[in-house]
C-alpha atoms as a PDB file:
ATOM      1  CA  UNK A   1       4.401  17.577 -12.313  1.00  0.00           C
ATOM      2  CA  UNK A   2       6.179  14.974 -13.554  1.00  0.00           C
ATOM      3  CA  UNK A   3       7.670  14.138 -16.725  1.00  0.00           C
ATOM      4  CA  UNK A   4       6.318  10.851 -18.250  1.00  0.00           C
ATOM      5  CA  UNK A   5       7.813   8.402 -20.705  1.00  0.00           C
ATOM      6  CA  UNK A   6       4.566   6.518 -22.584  1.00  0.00           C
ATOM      7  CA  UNK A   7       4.499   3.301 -23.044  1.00  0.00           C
ATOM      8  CA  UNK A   8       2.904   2.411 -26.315  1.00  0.00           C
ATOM      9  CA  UNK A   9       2.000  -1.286 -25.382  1.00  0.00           C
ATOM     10  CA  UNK A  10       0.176  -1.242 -22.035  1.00  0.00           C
ATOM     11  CA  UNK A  11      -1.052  -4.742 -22.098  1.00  0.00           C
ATOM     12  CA  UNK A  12       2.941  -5.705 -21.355  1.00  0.00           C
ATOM     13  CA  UNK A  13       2.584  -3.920 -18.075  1.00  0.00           C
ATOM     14  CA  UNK A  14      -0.710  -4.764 -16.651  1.00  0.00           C
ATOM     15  CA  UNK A  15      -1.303  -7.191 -14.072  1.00  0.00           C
ATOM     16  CA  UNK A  16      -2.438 -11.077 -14.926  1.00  0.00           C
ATOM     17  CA  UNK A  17      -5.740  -9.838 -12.592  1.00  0.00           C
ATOM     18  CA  UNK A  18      -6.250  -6.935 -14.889  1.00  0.00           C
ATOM     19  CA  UNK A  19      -5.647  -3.892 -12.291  1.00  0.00           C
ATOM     20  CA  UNK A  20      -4.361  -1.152 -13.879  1.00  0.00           C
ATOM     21  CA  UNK A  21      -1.218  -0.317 -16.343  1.00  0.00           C
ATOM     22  CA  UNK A  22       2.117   1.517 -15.290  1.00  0.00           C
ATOM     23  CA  UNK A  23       3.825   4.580 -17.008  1.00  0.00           C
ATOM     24  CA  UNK A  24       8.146   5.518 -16.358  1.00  0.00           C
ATOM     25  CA  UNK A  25       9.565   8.592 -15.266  1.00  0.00           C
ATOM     26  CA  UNK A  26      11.834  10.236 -16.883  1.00  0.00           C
ATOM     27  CA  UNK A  27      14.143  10.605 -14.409  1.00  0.00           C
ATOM     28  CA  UNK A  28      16.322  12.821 -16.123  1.00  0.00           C
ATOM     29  CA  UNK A  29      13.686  15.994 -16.004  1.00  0.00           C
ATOM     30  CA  UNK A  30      12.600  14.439 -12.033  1.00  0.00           C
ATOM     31  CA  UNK A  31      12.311  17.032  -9.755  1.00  0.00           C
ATOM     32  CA  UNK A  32      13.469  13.804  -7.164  1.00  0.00           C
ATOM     33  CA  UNK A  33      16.509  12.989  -9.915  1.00  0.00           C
ATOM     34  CA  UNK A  34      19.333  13.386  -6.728  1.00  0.00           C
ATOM     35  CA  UNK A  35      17.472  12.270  -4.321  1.00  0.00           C
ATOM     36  CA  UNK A  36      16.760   8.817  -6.343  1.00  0.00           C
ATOM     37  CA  UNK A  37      20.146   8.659  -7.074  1.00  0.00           C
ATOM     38  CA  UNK A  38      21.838   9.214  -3.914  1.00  0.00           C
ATOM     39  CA  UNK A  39      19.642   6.706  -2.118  1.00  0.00           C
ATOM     40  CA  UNK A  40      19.298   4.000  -4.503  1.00  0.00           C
ATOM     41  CA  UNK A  41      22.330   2.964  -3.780  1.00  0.00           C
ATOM     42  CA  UNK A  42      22.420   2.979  -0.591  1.00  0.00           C
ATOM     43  CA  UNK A  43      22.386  -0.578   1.026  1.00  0.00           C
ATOM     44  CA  UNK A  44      18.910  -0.218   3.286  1.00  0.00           C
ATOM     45  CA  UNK A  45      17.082   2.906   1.360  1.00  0.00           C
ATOM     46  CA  UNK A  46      14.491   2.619   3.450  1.00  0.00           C
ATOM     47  CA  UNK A  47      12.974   4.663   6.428  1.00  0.00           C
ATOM     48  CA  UNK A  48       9.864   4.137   8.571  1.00  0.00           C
ATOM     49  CA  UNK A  49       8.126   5.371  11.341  1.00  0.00           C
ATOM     50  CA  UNK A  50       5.149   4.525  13.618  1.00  0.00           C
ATOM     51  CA  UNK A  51       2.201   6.761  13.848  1.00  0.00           C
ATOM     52  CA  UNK A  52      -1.215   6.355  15.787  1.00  0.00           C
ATOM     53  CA  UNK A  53      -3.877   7.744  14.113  1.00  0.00           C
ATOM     54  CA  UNK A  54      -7.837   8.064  15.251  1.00  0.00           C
ATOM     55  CA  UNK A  55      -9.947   5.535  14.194  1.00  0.00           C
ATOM     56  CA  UNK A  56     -13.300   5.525  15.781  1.00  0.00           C
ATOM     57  CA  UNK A  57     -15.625   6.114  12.722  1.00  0.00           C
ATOM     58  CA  UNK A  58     -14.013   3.810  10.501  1.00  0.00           C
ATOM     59  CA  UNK A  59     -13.343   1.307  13.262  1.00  0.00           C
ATOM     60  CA  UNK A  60     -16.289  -1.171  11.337  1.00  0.00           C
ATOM     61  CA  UNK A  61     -14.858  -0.689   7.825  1.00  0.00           C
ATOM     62  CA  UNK A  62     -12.002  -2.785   6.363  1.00  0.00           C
ATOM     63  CA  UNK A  63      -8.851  -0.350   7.378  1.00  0.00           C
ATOM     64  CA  UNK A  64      -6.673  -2.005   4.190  1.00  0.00           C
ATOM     65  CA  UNK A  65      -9.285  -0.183   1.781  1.00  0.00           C
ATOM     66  CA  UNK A  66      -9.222   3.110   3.205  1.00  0.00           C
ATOM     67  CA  UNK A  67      -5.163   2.858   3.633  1.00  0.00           C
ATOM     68  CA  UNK A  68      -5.406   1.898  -0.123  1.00  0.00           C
ATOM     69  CA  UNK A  69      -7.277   4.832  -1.200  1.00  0.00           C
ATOM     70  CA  UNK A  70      -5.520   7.279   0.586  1.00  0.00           C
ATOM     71  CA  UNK A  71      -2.134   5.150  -0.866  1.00  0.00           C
ATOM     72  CA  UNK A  72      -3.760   5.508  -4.194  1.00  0.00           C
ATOM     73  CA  UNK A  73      -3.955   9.154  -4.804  1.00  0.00           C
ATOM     74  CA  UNK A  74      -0.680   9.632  -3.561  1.00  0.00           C
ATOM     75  CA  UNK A  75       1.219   9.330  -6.277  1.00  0.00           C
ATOM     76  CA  UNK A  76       4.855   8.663  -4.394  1.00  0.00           C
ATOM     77  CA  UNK A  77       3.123   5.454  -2.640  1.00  0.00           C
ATOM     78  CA  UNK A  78       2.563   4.096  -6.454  1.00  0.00           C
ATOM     79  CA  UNK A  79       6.619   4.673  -7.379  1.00  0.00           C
ATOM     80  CA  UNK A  80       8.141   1.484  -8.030  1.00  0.00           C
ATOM     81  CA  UNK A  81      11.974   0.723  -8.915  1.00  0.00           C
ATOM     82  CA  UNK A  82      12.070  -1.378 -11.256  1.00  0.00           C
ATOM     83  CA  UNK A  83      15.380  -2.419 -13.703  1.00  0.00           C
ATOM     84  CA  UNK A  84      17.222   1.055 -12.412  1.00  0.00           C
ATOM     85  CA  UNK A  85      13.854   2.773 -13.661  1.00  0.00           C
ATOM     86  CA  UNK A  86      11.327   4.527 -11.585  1.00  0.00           C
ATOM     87  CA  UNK A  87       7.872   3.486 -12.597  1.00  0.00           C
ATOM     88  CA  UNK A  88       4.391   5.191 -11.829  1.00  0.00           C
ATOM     89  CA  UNK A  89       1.532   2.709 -11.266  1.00  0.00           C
ATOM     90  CA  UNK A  90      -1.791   3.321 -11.830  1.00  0.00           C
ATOM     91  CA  UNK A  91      -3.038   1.722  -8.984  1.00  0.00           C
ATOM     92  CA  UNK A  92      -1.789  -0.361  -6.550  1.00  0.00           C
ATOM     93  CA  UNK A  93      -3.837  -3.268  -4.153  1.00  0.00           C
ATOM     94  CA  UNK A  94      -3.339  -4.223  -1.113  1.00  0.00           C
ATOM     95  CA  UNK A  95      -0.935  -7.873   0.060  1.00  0.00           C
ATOM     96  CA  UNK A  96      -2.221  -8.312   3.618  1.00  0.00           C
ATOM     97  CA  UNK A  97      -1.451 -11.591   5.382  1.00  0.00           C
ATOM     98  CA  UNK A  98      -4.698 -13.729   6.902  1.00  0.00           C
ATOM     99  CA  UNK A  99      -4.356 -15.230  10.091  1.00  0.00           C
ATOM    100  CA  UNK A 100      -5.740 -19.174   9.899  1.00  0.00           C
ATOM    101  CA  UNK A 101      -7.283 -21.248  12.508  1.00  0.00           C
ATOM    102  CA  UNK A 102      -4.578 -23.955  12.729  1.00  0.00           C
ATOM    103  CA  UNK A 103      -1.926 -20.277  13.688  1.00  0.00           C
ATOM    104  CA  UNK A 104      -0.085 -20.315  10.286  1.00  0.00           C
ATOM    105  CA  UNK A 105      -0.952 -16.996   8.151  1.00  0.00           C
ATOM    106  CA  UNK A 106      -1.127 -16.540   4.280  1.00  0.00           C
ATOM    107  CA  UNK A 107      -0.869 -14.255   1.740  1.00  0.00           C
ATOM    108  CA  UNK A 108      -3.839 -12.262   0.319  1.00  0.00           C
ATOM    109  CA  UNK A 109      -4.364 -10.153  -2.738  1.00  0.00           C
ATOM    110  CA  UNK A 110      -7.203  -7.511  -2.761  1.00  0.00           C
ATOM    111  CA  UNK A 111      -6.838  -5.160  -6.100  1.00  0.00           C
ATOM    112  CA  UNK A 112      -7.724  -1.917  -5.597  1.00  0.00           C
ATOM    113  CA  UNK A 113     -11.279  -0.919  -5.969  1.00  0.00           C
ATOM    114  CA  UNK A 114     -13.097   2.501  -5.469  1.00  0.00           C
ATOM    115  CA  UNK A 115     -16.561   1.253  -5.200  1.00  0.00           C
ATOM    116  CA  UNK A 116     -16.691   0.071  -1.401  1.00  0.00           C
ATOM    117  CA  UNK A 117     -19.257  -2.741  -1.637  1.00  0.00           C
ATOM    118  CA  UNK A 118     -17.291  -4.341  -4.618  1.00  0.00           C
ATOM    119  CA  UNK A 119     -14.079  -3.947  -2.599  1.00  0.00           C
ATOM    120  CA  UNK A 120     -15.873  -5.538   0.464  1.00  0.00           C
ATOM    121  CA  UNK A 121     -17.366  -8.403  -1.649  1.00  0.00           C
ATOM    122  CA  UNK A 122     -13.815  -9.274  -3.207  1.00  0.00           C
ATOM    123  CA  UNK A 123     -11.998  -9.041  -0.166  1.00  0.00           C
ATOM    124  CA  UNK A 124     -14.401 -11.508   1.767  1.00  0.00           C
ATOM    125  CA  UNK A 125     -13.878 -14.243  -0.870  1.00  0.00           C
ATOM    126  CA  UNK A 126     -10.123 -13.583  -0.984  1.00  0.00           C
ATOM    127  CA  UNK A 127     -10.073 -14.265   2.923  1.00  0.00           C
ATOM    128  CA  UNK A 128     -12.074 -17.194   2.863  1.00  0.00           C
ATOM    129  CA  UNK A 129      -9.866 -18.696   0.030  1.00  0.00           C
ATOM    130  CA  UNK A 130      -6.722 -17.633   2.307  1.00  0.00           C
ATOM    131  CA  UNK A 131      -8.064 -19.389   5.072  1.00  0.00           C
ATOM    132  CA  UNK A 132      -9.185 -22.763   3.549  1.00  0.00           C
ATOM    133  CA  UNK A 133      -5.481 -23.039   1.811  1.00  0.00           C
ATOM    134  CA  UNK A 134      -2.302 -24.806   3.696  1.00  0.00           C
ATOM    135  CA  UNK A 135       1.142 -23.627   3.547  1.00  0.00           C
ATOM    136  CA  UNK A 136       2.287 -19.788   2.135  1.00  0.00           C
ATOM    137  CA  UNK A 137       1.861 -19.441  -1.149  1.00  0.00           C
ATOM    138  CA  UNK A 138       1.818 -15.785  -2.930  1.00  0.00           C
ATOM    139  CA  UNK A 139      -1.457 -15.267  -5.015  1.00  0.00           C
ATOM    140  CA  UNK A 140       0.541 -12.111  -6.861  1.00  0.00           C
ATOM    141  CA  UNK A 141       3.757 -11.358  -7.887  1.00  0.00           C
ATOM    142  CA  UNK A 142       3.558  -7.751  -9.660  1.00  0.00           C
ATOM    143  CA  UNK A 143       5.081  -4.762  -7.878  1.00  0.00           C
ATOM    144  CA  UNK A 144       2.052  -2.774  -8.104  1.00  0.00           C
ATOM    145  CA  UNK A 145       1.175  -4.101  -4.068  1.00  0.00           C
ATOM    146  CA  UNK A 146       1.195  -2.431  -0.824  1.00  0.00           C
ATOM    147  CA  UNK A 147       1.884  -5.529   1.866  1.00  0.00           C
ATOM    148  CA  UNK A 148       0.072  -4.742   5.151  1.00  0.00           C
ATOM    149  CA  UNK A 149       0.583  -7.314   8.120  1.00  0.00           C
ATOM    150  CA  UNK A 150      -1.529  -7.165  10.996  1.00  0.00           C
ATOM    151  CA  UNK A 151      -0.251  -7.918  15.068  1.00  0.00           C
ATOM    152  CA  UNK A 152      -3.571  -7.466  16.834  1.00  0.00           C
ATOM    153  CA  UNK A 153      -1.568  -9.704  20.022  1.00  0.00           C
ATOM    154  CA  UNK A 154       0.428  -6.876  20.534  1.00  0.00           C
ATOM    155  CA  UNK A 155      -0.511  -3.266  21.436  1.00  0.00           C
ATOM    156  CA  UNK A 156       2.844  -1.389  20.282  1.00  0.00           C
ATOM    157  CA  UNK A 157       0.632   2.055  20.856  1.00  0.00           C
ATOM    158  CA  UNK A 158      -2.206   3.026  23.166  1.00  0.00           C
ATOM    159  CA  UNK A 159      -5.156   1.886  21.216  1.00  0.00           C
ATOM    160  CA  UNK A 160      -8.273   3.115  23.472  1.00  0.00           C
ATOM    161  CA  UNK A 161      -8.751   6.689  24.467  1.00  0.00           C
ATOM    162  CA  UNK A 162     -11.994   7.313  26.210  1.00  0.00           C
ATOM    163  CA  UNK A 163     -14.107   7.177  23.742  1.00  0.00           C
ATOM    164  CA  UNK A 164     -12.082   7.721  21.071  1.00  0.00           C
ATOM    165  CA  UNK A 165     -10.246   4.458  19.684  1.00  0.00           C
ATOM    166  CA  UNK A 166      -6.676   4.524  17.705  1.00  0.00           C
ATOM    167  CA  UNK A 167      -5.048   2.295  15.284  1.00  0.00           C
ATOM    168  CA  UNK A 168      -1.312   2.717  15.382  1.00  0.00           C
ATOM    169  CA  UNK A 169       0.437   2.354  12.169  1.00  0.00           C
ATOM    170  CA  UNK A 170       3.757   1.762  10.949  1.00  0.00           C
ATOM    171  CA  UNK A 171       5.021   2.651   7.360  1.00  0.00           C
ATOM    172  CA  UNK A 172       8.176   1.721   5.805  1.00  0.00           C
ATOM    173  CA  UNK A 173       8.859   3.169   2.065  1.00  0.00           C
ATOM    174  CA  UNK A 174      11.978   3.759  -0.184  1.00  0.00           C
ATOM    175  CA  UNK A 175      13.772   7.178   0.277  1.00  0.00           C
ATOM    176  CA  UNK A 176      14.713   6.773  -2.858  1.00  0.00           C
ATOM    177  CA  UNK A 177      11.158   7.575  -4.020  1.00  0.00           C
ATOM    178  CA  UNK A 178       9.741   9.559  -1.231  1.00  0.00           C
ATOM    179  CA  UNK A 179      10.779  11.192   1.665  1.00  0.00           C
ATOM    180  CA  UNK A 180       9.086  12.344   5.086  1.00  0.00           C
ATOM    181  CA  UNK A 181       6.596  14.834   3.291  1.00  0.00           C
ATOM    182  CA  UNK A 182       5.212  12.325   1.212  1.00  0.00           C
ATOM    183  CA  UNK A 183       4.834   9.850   4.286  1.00  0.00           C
ATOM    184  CA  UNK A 184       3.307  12.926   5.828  1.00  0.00           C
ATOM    185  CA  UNK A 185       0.192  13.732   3.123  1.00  0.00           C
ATOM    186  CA  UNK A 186      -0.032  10.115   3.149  1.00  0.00           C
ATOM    187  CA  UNK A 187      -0.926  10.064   7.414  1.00  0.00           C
ATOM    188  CA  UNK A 188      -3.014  13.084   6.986  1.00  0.00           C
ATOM    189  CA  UNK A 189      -5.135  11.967   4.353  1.00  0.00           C
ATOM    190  CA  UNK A 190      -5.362   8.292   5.973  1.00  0.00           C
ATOM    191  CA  UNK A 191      -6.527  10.509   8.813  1.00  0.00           C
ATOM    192  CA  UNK A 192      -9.308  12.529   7.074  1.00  0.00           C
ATOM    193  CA  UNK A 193     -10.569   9.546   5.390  1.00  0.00           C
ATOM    194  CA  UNK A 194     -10.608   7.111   8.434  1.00  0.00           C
ATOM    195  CA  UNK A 195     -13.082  10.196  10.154  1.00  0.00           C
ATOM    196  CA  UNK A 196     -14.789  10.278   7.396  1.00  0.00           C
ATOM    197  CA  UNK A 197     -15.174   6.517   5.596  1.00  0.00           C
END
């Protein structure tokens, strides 16, 4: 468990669109204290890797929620550096890009939402409003985002298996604040809940 710094004014760390509030970490009593250190400074922190994982049953249902929820309750994929402090979202939405008619994308934001029809209803109107706009603006500027960018031109991974269809996927995150086991819950539980939507 963690050890958490309160913040007595929440309202200073909530988002304009009014999606959750943030907490620090007290990074002295961190059980990732060296870790964060060591890698902060390093000039790229970052590490990825490309997984496929089965999709069939969700194949119909928006792939950025369920990647949110699973995102969501882990708590490393909510870390956010911020000032030289390590801050704990509550939540976190999703940034994808929309790809227009005219072949020019922009930028989305979809705020996290259990409930699947409400997620579903927002994300619809947040797509349409993508695709009526010109140019690349950025609807949101808080740190509490996941961005997700879609390439359905390209098949980097075998996507159809019989009758079984896959969705590769390729996560980048700060080492700083997570390392391969964290990555790893996050695949398997992206996993269970694309089988089960």
């Amino acid at each position: 468990m963690n050890t958490i710094k309160n913040i007595s004014d929440k309202t200073n760390f909530s988002s304009p669109l009014g999606v959750g509030g943030r907490h620090f970490i007290d990074i002295s009593a961190w059980k990732r204290r060296e870790h964060f250190e060591v890698f902060r400074n390093f000039d790229e922190p970052l590490f990825g890797i490309t997984v496929r994982v089965e999709c069939s049953e969700a194949y119909k249902i928006a792939k950025e929620r369920v990647s949110m929820k699973a995102a969501n309750e882990i708590e490393e994929f909510r870390y956010r550096i911020e000032n030289d402090k390590v801050v704990c979202y509550d939540s976190v939405g999703a940034g994808p890009t929309v790809f227009r008619e005219d072949e020019t994308y922009g930028c989305a934001y979809m705020p996290y939402n259990q409930d699947i029809e409400t997620f579903m209803m927002q994300a619809k109107a947040e797509t349409e409003r993508v695709k009526a706009e010109r140019g690349l603006k950025f609807p949101y500027a808080g740190e509490d985002i996941i961005h997700y960018s879609t390439l359905p031109w390209a098949d980097f991974t075998s996507t159809c298996d019989g009758e079984k269809m896959w969705l590769p996927v390729d996560i980048h995150v700060n080492h700083a604040l997570m390392d391969g086991f964290h990555v790893g819950k996050y695949v398997e539980r992206y996993q269970e809940l694309l089988k089960n939507p």
